[in-house]
N, C-alpha and C. Protein backbone atom coordinates (compact mmCIF):
# COMPACT_ATOMS: atom_id res chain seq x y z
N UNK A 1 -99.80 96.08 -0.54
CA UNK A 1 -98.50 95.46 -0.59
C UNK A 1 -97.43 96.52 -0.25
N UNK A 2 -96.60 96.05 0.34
CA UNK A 2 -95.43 96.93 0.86
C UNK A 2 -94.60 96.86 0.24
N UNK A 3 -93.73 97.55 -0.55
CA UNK A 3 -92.33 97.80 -1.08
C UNK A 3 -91.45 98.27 -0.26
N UNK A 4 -90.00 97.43 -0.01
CA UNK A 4 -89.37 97.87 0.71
C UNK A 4 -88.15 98.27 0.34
N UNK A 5 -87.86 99.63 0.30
CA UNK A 5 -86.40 100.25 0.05
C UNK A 5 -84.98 99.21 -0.36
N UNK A 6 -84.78 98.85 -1.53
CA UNK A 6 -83.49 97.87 -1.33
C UNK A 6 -82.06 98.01 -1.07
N UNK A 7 -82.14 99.56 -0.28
CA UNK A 7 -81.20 100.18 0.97
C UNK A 7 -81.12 99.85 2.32
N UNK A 8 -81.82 100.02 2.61
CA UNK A 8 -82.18 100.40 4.00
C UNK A 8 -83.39 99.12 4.65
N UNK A 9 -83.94 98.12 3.70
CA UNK A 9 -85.07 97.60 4.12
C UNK A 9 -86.10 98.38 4.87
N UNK A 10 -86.82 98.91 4.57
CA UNK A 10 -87.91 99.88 5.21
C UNK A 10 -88.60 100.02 4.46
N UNK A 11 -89.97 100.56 4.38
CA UNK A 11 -90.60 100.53 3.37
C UNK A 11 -90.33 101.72 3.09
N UNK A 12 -91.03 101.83 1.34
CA UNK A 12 -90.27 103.15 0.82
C UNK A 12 -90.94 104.76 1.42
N UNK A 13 -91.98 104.60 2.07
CA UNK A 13 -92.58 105.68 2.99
C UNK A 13 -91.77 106.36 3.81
N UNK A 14 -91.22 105.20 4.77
CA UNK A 14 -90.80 105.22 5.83
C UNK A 14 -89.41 105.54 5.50
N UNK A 15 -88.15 104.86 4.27
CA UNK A 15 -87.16 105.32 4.15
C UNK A 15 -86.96 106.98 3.55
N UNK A 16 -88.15 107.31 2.94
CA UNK A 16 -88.49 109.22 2.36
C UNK A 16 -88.69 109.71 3.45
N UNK A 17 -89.34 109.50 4.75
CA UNK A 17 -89.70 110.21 5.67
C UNK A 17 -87.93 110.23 6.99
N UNK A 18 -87.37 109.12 6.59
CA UNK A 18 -85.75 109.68 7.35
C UNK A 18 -84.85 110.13 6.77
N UNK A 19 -85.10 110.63 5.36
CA UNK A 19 -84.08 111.38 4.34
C UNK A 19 -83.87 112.57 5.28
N UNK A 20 -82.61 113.07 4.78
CA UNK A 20 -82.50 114.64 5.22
C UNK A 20 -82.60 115.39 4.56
N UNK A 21 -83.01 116.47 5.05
CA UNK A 21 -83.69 117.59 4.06
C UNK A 21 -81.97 118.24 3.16
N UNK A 22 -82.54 118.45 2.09
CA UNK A 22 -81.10 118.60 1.14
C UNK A 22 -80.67 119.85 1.78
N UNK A 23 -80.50 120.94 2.56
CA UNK A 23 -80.13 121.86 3.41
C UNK A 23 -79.04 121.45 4.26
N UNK A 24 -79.20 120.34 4.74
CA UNK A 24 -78.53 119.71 5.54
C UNK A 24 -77.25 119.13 5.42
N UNK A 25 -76.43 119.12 4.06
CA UNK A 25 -75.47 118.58 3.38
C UNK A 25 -74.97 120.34 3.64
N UNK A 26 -73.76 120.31 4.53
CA UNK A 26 -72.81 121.35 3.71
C UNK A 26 -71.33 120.84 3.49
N UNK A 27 -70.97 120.51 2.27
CA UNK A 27 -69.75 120.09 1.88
C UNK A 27 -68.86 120.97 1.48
N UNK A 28 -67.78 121.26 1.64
CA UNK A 28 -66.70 122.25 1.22
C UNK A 28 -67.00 122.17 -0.89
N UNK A 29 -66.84 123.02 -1.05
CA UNK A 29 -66.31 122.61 -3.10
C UNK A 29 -64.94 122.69 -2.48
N UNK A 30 -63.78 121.74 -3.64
CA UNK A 30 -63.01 121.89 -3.76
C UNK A 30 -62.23 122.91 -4.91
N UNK A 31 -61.90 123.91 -4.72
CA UNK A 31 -61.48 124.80 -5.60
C UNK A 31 -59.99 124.83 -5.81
N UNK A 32 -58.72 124.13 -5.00
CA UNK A 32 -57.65 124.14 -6.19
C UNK A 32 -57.28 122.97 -5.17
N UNK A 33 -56.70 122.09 -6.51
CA UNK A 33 -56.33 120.62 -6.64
C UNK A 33 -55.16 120.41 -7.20
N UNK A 34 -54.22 119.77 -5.99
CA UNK A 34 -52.84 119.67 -6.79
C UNK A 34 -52.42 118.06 -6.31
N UNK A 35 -51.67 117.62 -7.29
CA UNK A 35 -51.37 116.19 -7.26
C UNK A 35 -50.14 115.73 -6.69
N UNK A 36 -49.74 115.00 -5.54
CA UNK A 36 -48.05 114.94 -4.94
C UNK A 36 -47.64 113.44 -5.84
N UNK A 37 -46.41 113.74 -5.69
CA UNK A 37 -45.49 112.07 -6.32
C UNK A 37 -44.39 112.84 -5.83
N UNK A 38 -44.39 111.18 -5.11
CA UNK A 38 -43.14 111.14 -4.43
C UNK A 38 -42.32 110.33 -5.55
N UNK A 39 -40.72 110.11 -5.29
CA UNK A 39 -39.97 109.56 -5.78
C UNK A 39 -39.80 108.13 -5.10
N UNK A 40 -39.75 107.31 -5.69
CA UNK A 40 -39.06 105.56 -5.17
C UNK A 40 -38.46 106.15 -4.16
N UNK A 41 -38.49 105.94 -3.19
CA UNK A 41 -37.32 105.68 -1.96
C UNK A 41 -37.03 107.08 -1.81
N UNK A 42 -38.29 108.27 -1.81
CA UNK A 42 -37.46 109.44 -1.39
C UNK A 42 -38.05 109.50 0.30
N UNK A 43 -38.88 109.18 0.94
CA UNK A 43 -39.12 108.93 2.28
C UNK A 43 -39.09 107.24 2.95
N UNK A 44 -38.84 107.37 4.19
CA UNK A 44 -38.48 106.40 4.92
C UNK A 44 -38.68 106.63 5.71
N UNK A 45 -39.34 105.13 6.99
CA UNK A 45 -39.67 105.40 8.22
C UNK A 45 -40.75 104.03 8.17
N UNK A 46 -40.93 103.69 9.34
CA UNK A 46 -41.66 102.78 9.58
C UNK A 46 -43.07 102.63 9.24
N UNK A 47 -43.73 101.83 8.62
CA UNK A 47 -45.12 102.13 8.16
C UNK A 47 -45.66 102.94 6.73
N UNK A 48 -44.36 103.34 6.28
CA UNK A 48 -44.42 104.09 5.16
C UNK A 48 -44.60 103.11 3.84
N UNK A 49 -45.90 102.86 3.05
CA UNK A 49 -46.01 102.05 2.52
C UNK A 49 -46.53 102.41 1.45
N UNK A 50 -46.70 101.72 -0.13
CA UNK A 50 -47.09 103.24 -1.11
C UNK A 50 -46.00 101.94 -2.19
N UNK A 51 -46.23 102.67 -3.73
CA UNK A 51 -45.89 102.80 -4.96
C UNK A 51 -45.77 103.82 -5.71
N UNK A 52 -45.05 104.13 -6.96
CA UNK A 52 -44.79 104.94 -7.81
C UNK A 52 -45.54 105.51 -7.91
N UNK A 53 -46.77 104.52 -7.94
CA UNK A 53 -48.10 105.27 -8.82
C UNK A 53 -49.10 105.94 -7.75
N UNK A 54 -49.07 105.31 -6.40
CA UNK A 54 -49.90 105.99 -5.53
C UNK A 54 -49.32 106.72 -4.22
N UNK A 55 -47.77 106.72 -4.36
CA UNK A 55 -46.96 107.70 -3.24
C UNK A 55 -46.73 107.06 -2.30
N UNK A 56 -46.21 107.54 -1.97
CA UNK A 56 -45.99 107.21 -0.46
C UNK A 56 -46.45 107.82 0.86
N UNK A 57 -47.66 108.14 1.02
CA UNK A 57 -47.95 108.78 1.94
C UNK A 57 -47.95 108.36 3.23
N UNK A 58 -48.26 109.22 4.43
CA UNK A 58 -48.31 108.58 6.01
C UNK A 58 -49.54 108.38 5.72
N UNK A 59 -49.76 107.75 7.06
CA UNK A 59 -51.01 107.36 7.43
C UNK A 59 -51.79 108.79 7.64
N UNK A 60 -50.78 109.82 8.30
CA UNK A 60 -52.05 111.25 8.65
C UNK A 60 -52.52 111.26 6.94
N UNK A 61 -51.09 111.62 6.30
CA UNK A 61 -51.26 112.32 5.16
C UNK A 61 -52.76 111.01 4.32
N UNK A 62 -52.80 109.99 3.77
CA UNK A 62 -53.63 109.24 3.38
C UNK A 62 -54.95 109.85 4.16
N UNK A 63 -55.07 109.59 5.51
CA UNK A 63 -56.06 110.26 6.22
C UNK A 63 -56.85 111.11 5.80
N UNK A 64 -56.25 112.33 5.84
CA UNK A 64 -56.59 113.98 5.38
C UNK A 64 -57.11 113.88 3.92
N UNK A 65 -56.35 112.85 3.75
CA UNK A 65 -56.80 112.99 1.44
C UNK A 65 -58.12 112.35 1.34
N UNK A 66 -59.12 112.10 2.58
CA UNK A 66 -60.96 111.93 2.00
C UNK A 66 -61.41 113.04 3.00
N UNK A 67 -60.62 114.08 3.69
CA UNK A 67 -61.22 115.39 3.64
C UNK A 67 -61.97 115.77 3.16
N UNK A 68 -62.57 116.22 2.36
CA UNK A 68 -63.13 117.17 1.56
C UNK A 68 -62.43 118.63 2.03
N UNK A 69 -62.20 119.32 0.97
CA UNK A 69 -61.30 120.77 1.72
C UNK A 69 -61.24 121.43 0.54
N UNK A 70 -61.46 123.08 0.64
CA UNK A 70 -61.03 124.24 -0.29
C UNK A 70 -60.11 123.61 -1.27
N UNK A 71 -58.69 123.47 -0.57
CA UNK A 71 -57.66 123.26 -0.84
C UNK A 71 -56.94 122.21 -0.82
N UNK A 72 -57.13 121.01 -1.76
CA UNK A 72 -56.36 119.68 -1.15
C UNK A 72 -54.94 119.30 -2.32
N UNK A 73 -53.96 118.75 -1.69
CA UNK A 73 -53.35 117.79 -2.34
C UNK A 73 -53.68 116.38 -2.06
N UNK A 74 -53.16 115.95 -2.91
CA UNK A 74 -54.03 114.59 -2.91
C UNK A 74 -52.95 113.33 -3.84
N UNK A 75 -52.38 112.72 -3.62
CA UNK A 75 -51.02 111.74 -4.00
C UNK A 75 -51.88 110.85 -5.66
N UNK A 76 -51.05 111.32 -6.32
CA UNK A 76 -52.15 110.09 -7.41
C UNK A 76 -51.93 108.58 -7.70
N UNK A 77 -53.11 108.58 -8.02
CA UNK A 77 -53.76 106.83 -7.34
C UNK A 77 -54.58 106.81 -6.63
């Protein structure tokens, strides 16, 4: 009987044999973490969309914040 991965549908042989070898992950650590807040209505401009609680960021800036990086700010929320 075949068991099949309830990921990937494959059997579970076949989904262990396309894992990547754990070597293969190199992710930055993040080592210093700082939090932005903006003020209500302190930027403006088209597309600029956001709350108290989660900023107002651009689209780059939102972008960049699932980086992974040394060094991130990151808007909270």
């Amino acid at each position: 009987m075949c068991v099949a991965c309830p990921v990937c549908y494959l059997p579970i042989e076949d989904a262990i044999k396309k894992m990547p070898s754990t070597n293969e992950f190199t992710m930055p650590v993040i080592r210093r973490l700082s939090y932005a807040v903006d003020v209500a209505g302190s930027r403006t401009g088209i597309g600029l969309m956001g709350s108290e609680f989660g900023g107002y960021p651009t689209l780059e800036e939102r972008r960049k914040s699932f980086e992974i990086q040394e060094d991130m700010k990151v808007y909270c929320g």
